[in-house]
C-alpha atoms as a PDB file:
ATOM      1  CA  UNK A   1      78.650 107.861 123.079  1.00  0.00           C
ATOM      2  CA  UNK A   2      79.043 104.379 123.442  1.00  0.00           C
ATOM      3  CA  UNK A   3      82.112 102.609 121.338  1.00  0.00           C
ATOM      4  CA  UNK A   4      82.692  99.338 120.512  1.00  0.00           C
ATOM      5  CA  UNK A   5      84.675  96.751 118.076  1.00  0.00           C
ATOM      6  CA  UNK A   6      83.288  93.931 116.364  1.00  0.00           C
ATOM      7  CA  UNK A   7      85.307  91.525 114.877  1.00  0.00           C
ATOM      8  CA  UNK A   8      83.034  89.488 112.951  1.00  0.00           C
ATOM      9  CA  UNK A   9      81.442  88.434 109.375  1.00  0.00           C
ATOM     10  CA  UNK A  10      79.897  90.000 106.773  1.00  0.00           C
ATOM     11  CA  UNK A  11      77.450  88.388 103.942  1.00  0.00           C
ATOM     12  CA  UNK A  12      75.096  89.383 101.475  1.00  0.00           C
ATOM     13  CA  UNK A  13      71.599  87.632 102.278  1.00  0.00           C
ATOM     14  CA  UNK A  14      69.428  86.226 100.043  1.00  0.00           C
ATOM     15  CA  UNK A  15      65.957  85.262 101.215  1.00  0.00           C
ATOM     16  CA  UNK A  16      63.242  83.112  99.828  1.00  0.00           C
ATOM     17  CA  UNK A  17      59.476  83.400 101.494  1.00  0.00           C
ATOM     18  CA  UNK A  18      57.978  80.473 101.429  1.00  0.00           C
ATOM     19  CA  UNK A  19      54.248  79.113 102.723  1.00  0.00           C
ATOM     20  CA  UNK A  20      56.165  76.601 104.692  1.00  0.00           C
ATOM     21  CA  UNK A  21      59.772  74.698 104.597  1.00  0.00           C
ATOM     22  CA  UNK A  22      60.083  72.110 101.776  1.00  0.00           C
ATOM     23  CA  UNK A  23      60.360  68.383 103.174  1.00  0.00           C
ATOM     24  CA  UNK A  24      63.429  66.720 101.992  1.00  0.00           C
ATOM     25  CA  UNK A  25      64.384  66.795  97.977  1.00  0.00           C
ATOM     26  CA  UNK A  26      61.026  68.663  97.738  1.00  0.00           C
ATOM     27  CA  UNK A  27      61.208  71.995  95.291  1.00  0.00           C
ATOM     28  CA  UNK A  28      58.577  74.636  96.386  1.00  0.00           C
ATOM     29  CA  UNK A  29      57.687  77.673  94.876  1.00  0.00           C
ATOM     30  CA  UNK A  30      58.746  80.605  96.927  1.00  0.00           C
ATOM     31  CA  UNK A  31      55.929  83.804  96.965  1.00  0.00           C
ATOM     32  CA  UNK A  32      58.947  86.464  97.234  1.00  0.00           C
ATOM     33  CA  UNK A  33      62.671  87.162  97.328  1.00  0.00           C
ATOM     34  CA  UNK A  34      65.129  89.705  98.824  1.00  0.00           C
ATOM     35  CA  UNK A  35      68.177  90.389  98.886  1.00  0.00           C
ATOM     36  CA  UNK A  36      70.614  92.450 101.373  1.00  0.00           C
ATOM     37  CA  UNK A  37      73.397  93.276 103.726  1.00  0.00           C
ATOM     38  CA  UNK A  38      73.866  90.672 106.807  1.00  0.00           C
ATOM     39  CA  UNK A  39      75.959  88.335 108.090  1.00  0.00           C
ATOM     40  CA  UNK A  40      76.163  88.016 112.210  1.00  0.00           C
ATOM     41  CA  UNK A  41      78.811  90.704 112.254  1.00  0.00           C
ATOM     42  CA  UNK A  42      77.916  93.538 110.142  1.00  0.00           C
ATOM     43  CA  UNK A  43      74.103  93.140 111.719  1.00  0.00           C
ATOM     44  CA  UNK A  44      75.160  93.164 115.287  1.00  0.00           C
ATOM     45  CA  UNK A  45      77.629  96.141 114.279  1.00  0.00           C
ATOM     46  CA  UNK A  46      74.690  97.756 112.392  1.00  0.00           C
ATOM     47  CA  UNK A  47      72.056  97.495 115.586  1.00  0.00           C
ATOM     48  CA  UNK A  48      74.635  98.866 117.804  1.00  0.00           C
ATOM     49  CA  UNK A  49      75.195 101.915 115.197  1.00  0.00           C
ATOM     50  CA  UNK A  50      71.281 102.555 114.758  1.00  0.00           C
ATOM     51  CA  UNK A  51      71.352 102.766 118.574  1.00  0.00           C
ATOM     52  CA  UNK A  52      73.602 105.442 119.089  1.00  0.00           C
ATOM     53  CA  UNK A  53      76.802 103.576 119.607  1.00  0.00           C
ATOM     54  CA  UNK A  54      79.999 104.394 117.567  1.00  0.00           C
ATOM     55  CA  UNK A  55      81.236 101.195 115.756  1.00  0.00           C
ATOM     56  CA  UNK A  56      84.315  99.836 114.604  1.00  0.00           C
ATOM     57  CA  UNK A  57      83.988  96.842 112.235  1.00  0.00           C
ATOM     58  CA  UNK A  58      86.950  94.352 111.614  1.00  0.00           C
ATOM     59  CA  UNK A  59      86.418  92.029 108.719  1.00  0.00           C
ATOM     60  CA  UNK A  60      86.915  90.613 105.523  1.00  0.00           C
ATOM     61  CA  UNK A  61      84.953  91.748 102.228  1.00  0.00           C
ATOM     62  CA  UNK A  62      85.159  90.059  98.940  1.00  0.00           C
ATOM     63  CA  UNK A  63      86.892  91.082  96.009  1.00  0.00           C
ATOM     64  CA  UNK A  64      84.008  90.992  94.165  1.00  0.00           C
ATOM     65  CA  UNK A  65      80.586  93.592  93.674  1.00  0.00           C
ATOM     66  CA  UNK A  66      78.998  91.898  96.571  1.00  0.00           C
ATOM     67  CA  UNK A  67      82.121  93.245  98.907  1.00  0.00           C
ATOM     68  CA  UNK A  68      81.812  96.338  96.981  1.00  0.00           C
ATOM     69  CA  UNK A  69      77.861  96.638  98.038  1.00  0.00           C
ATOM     70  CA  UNK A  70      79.035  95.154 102.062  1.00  0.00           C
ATOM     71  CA  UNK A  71      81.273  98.270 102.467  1.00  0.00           C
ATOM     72  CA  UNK A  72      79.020 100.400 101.055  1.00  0.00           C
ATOM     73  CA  UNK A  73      76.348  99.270 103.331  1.00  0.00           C
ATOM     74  CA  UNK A  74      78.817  99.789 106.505  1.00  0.00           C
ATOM     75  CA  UNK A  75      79.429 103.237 105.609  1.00  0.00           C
ATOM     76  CA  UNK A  76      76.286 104.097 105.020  1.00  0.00           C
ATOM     77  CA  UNK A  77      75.710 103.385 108.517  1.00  0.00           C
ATOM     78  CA  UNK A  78      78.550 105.533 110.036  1.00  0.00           C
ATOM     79  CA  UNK A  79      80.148 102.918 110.929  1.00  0.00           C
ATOM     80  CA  UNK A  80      84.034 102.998 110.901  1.00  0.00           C
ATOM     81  CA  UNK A  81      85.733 100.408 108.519  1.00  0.00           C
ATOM     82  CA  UNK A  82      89.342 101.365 108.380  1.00  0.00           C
ATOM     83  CA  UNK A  83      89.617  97.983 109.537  1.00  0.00           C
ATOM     84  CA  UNK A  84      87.649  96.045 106.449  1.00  0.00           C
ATOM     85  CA  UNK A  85      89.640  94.360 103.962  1.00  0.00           C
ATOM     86  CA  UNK A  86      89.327  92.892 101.028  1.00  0.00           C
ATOM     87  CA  UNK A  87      90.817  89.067 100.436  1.00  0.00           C
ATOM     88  CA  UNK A  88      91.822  89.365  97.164  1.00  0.00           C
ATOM     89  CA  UNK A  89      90.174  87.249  94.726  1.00  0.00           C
ATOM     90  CA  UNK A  90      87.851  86.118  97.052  1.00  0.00           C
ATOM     91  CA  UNK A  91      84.005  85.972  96.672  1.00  0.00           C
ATOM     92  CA  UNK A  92      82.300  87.547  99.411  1.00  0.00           C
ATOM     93  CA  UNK A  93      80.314  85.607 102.426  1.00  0.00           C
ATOM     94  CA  UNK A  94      77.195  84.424 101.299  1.00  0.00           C
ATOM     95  CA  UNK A  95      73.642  83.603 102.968  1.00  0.00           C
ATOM     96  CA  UNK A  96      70.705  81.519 101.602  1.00  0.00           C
ATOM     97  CA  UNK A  97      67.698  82.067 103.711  1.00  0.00           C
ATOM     98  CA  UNK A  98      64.782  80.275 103.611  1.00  0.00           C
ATOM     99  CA  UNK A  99      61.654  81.265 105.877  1.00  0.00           C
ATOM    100  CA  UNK A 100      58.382  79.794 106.256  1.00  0.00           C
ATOM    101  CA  UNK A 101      55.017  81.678 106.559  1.00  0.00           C
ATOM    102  CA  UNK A 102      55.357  81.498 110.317  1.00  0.00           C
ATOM    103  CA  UNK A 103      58.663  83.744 110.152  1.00  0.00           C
ATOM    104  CA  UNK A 104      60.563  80.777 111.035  1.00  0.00           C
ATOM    105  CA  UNK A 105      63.938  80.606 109.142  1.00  0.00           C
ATOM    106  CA  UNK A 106      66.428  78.349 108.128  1.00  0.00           C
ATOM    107  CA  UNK A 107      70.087  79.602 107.090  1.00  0.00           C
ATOM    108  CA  UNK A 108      72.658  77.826 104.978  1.00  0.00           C
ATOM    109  CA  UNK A 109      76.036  80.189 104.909  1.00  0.00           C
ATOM    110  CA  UNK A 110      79.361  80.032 102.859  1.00  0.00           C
ATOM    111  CA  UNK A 111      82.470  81.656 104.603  1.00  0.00           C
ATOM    112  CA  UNK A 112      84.085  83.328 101.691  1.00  0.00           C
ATOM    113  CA  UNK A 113      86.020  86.349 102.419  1.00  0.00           C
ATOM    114  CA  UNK A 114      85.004  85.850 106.062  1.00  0.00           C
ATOM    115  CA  UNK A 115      87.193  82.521 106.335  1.00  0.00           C
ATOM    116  CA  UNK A 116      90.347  85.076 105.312  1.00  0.00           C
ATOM    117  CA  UNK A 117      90.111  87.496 108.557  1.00  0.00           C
ATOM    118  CA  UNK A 118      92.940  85.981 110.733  1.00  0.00           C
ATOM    119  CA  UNK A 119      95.182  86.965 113.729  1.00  0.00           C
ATOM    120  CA  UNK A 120      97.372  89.610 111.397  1.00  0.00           C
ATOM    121  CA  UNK A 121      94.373  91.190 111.087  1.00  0.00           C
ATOM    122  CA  UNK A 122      93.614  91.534 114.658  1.00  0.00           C
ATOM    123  CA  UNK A 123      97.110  92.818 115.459  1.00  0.00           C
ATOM    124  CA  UNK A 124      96.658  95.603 113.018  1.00  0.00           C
ATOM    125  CA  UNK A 125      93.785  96.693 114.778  1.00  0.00           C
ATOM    126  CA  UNK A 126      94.880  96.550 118.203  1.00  0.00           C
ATOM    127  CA  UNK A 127      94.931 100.411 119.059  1.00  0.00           C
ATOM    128  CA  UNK A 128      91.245 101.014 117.495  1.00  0.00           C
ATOM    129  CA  UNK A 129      90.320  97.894 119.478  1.00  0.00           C
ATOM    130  CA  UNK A 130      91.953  98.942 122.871  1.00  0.00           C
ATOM    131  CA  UNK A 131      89.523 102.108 122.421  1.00  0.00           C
ATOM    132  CA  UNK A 132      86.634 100.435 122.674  1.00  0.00           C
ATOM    133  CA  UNK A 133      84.645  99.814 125.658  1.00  0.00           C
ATOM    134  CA  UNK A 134      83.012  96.163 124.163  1.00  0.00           C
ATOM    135  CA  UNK A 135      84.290  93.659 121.641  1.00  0.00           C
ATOM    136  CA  UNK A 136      81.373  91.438 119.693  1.00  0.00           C
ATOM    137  CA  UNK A 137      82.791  88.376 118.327  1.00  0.00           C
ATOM    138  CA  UNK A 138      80.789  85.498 116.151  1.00  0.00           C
ATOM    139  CA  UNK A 139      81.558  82.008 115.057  1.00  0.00           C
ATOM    140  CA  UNK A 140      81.346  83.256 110.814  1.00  0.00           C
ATOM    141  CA  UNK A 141      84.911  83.713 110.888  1.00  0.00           C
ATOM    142  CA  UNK A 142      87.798  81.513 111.756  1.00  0.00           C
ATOM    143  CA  UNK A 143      88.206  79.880 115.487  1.00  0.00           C
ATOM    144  CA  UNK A 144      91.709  80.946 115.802  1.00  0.00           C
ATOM    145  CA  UNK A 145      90.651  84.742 115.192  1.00  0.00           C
ATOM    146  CA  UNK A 146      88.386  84.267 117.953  1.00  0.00           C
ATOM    147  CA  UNK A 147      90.745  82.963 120.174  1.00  0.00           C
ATOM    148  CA  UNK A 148      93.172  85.648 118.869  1.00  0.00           C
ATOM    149  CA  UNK A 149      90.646  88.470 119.791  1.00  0.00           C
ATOM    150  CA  UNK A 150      89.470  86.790 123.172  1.00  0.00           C
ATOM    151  CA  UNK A 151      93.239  86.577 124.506  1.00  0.00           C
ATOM    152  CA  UNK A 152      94.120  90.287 123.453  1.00  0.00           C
ATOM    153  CA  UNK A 153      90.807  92.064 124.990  1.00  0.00           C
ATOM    154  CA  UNK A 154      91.717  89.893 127.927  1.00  0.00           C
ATOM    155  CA  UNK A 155      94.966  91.571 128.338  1.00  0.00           C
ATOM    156  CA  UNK A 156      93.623  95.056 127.506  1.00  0.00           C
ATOM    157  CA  UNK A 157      90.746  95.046 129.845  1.00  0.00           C
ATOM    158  CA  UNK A 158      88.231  95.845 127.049  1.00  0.00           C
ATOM    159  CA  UNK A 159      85.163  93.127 127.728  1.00  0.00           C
ATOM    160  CA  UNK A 160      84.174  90.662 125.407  1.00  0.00           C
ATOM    161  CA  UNK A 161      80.644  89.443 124.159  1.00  0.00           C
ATOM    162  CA  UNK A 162      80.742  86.302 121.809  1.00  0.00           C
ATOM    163  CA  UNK A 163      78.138  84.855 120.381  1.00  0.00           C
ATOM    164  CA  UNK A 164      78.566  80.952 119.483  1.00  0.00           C
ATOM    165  CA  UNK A 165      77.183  80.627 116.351  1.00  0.00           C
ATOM    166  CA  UNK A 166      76.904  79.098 114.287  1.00  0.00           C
ATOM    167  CA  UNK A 167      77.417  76.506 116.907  1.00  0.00           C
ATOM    168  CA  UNK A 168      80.939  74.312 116.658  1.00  0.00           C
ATOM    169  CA  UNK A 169      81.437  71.412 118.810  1.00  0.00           C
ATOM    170  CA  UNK A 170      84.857  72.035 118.287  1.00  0.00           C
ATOM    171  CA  UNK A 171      84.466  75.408 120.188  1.00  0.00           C
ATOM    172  CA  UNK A 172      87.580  74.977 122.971  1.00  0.00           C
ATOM    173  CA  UNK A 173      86.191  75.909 125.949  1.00  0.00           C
ATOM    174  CA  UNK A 174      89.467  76.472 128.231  1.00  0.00           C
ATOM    175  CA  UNK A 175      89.997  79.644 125.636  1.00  0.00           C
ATOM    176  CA  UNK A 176      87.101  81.255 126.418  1.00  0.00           C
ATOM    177  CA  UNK A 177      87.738  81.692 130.042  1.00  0.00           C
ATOM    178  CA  UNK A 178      88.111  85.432 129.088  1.00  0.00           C
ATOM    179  CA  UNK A 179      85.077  85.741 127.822  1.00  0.00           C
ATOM    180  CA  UNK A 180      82.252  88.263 129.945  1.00  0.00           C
ATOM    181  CA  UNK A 181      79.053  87.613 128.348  1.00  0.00           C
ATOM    182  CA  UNK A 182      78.481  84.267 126.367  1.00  0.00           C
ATOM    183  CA  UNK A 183      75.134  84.882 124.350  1.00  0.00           C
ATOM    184  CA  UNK A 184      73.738  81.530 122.790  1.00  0.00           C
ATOM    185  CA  UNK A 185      70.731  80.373 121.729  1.00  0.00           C
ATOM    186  CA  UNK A 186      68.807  77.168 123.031  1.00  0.00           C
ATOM    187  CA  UNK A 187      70.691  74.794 120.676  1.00  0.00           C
ATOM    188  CA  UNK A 188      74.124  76.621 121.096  1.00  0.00           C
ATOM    189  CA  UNK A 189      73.951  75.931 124.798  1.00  0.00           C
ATOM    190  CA  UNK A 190      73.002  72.818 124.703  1.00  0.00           C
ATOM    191  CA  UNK A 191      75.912  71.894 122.514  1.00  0.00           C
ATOM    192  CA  UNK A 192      78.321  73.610 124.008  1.00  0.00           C
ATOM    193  CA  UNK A 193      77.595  72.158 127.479  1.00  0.00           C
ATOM    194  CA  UNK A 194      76.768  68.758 126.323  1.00  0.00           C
ATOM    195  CA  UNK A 195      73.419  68.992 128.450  1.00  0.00           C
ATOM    196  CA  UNK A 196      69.574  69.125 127.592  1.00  0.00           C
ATOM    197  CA  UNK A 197      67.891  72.725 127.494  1.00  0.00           C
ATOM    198  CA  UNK A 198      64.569  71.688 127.032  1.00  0.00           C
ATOM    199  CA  UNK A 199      63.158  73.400 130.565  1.00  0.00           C
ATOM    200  CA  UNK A 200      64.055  76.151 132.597  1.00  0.00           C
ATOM    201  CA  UNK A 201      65.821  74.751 135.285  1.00  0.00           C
ATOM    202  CA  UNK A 202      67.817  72.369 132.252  1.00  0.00           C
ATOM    203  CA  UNK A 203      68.859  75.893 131.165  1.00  0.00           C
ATOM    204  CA  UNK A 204      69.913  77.393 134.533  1.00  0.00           C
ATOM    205  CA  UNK A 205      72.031  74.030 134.903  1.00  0.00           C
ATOM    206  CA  UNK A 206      73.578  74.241 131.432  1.00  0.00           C
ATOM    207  CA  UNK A 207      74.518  77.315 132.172  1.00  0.00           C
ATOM    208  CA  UNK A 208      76.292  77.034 135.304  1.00  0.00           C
ATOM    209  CA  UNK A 209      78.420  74.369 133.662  1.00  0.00           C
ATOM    210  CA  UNK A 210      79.747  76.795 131.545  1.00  0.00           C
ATOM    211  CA  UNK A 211      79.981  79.172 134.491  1.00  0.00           C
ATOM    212  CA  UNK A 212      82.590  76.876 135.780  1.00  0.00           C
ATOM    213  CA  UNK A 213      84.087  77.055 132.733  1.00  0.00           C
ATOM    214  CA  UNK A 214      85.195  80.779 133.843  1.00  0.00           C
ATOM    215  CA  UNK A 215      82.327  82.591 131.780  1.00  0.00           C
ATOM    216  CA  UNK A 216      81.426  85.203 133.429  1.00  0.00           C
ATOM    217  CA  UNK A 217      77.661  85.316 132.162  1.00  0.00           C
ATOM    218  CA  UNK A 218      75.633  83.128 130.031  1.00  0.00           C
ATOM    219  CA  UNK A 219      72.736  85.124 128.654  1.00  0.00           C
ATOM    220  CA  UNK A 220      70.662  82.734 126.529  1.00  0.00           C
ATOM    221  CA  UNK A 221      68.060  83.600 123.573  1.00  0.00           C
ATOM    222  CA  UNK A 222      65.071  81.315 123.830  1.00  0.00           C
ATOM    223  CA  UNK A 223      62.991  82.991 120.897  1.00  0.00           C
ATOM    224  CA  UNK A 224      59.430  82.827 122.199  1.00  0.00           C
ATOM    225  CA  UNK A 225      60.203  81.371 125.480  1.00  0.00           C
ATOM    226  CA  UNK A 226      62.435  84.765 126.301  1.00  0.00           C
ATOM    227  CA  UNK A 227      65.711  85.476 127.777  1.00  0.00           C
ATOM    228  CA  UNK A 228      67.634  83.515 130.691  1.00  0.00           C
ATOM    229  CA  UNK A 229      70.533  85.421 132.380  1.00  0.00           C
ATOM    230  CA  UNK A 230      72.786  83.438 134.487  1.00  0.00           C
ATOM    231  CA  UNK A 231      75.688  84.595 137.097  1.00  0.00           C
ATOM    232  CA  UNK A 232      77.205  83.523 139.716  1.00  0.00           C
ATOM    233  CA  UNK A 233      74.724  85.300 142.283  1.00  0.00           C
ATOM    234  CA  UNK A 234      71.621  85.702 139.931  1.00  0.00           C
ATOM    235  CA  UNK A 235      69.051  83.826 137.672  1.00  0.00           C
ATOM    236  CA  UNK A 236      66.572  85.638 135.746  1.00  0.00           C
ATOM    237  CA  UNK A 237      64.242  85.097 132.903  1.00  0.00           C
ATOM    238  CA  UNK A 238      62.644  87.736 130.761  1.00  0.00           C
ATOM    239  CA  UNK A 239      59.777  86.749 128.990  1.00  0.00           C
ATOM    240  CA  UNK A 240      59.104  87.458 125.342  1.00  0.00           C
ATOM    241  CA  UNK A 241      57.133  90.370 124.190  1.00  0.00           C
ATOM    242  CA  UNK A 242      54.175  89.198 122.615  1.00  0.00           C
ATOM    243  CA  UNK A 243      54.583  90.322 119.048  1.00  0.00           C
ATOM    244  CA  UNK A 244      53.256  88.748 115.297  1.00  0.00           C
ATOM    245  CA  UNK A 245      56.422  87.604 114.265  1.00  0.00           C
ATOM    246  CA  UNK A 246      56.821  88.231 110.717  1.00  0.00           C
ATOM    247  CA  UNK A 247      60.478  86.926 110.341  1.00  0.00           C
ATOM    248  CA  UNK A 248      63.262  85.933 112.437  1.00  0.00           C
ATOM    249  CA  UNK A 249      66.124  86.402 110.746  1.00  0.00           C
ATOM    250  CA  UNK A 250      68.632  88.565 112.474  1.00  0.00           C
ATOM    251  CA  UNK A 251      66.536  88.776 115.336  1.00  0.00           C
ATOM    252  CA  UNK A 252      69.433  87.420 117.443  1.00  0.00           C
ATOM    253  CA  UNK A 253      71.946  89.568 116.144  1.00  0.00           C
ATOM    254  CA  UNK A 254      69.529  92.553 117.255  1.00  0.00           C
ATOM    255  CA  UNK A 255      69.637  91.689 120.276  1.00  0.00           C
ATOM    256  CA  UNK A 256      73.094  91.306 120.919  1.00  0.00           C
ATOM    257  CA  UNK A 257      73.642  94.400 119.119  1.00  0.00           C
ATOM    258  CA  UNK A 258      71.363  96.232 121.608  1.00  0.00           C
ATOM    259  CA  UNK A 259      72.524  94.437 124.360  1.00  0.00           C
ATOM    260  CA  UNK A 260      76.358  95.415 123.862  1.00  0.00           C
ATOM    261  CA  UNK A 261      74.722  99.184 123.019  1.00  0.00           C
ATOM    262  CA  UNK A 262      72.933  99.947 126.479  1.00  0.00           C
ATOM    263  CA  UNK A 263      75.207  98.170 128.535  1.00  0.00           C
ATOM    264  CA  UNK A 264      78.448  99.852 126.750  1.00  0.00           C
ATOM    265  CA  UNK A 265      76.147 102.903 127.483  1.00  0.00           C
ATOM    266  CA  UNK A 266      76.269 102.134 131.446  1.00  0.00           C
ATOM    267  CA  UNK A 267      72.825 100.420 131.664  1.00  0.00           C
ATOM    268  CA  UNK A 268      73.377  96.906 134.552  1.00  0.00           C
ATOM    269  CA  UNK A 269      72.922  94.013 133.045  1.00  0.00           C
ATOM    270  CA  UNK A 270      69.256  92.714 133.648  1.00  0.00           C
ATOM    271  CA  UNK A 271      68.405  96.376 132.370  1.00  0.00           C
ATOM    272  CA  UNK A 272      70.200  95.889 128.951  1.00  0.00           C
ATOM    273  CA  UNK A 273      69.058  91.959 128.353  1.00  0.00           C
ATOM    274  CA  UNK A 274      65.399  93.578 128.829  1.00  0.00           C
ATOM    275  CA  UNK A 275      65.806  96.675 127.154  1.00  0.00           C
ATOM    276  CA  UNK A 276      67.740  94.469 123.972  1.00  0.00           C
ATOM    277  CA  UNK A 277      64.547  91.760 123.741  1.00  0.00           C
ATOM    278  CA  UNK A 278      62.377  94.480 123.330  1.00  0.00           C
ATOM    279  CA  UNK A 279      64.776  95.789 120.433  1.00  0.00           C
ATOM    280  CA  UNK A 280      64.866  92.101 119.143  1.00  0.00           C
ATOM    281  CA  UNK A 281      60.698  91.738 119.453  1.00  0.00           C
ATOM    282  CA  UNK A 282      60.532  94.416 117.053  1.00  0.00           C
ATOM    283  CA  UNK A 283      63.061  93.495 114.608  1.00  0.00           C
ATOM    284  CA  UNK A 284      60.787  90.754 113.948  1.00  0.00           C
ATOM    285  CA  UNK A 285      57.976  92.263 113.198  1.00  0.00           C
ATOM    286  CA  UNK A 286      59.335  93.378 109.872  1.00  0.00           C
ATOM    287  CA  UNK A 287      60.871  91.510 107.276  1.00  0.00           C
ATOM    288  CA  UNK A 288      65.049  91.038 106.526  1.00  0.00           C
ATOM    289  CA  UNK A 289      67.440  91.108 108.918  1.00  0.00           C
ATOM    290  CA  UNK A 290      69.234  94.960 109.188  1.00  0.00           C
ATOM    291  CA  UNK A 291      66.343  96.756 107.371  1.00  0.00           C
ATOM    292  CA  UNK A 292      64.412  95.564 109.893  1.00  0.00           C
ATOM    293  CA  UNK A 293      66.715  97.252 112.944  1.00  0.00           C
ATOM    294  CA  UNK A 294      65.206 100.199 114.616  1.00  0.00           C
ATOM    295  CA  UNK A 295      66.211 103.677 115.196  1.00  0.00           C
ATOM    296  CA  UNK A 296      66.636 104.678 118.669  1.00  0.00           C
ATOM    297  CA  UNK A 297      63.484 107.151 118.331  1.00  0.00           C
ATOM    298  CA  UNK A 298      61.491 103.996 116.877  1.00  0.00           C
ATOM    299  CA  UNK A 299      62.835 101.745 119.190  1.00  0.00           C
ATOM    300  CA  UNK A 300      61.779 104.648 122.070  1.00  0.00           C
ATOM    301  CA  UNK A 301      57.928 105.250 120.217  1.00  0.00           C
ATOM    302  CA  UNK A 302      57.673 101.035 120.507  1.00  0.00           C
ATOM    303  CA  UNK A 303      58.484 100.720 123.796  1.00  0.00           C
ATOM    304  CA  UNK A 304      56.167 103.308 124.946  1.00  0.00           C
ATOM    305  CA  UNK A 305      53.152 101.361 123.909  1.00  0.00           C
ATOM    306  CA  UNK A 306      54.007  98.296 125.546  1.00  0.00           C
ATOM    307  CA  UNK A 307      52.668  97.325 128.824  1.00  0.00           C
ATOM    308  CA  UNK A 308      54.822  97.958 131.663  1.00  0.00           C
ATOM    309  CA  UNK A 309      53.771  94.793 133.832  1.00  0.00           C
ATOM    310  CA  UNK A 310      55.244  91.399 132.811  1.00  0.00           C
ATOM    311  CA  UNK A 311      58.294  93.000 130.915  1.00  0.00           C
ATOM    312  CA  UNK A 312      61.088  93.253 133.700  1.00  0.00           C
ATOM    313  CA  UNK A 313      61.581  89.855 134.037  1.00  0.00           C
ATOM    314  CA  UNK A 314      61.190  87.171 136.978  1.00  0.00           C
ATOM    315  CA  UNK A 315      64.353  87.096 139.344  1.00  0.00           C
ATOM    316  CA  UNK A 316      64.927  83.153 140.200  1.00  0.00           C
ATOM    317  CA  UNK A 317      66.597  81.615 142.857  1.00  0.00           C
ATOM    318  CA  UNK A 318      70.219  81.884 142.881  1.00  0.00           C
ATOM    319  CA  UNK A 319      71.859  78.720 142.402  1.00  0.00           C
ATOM    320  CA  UNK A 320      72.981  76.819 145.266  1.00  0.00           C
ATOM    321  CA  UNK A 321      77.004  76.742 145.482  1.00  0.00           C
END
């Protein structure tokens, strides 16, 4: 079985539907509301554990019901939260959610206990962390945590995924140099390298930059557009699966979930990115963000009804040195 750490957020989500986005200082009515474990964290932690993999969680939870409800939720899930605290008198992290009839979403967040897990907190869970084959980080929590957890997995040989979002153009490059898999979306890249990603080859070229950075792989999300994986030796895109999208939200953290899952698991690379945007093309055919995470025998009946040509990806050229 599979383990991994990650060090991340946890919120409680709470989603409007609407028939479309309001324009500015507009007030629509919304046709439903929900409301439920996320935060980028606790849902990539919670894909990974509906997979098969054993979890570890390091966080922050508030000291409030919402907290309560977050650790609940984890352990409900089997995964292991000796490592979630609570900040004391702290509110818990908070999402508003708003998503259109297209499942298009828009996400407003507030840090609350999440902007309380700090480097202490990563030394006390060194010895779980050195156990684990992967380490998930996010950008919910604070930047020096990151760099905290970044500089110890370096040192302990455990590989690191992080996920730069929500985006910071403050995000320190030079300290991510031990970083194995940066996983960003279109706008995340395009930030972080200072370069346009509107095409393919803008993409490939953003990516390299930060490939000189000492990333080891940049594995970008392009929602319908697929997946672009970048190394050193390889470019390769995976297209979408053709699904009716019903809403996006988490559909990112599903796939990094997956990703860290099957390739924790022993799967190469290419094989994981595919096999986690086919997780991440049916999280969004269901509404929410965890509820809407597979099994690993629903994940397996889905991916037996898809068509096996188009869905392993077109291998580039390899970038010129």
């Amino acid at each position: 079985m599979a383990r991994l750490a990650v060090v991340g957020s946890n919120n409680i989500d709470l989603v409007a539907y609407l028939p479309r986005m309001p324009e500015r200082g507009e007030t629509l009515e919304a046709t439903r509301f929900e409301m439920g474990p996320g935060g980028k964290g606790a849902n990539q932690a919670v894909a990974a554990a509906r997979l098969g993999s054993q979890v570890v969680m390091v966080s922050k939870i508030g000291d409030d019901i919402f907290g309560r409800n977050m650790l609940a939720n984890l352990q409900e899930e089997k995964i292991d939260v000796r490592h979630v605290r609570v900040a004391p008198g702290t509110p818990n992290g908070i999402a508003s959610i708003l998503v259109d009839a297209a499942g298009e979403n828009m996400i407003a967040i507030v840090k609350g206990a999440n902007g309380h897990l700090m480097p202490d907190d990563i030394r006390l869970a060194e010895d779980a962390l050195k156990a684990c084959r992967i380490v998930l980080l996010q950008l919910e929590i604070p930047l020096e945590t990151v760099y905290a957890t970044i500089g110890f997995c370096t040192r302990s040989g455990c590989k690191v995924i992080l996920n730069p979002a929500p985006a910071k153009a403050e995000l320190n490059l030079r300290l991510l140099r031990g970083v194995d898999f940066l996983v960003p979306n279109r706008t995340e890249l395009a930030m972080l390298s200072g370069m346009p990603t509107t095409a393919g080859e803008d993409i490939v070229a953003a990516s390299r930059k930060l490939l000189q950075a000492g990333i080891a792989t940049v594995i970008t999300t392009l929602g319908a557009d697929g997946v672009m994986l970048v190394e050193k030796e390889v470019v390769l895109h995976i297209p979408a699966v053709p699904v009716k999208a019903v809403d996006t939200t988490g559909a990112g953290d599903a796939f990094i979930g997956a990703f860290a899952h099957f390739h924790a698991e022993g799967k190469p690379v290419a094989e994981a990115v595919q096999l986690a945007a086919q997780y991440a093309a049916l999280s969004v055919t269901r509404r929410g963000a965890q509820k809407s995470f597979a099994t690993l025998a629903t994940f397996d009946a889905f991916r037996s009804a898809l068509p096996a040509k188009g869905q392993k990806g077109e291998r580039l050229r390899p970038p010129k040195r």
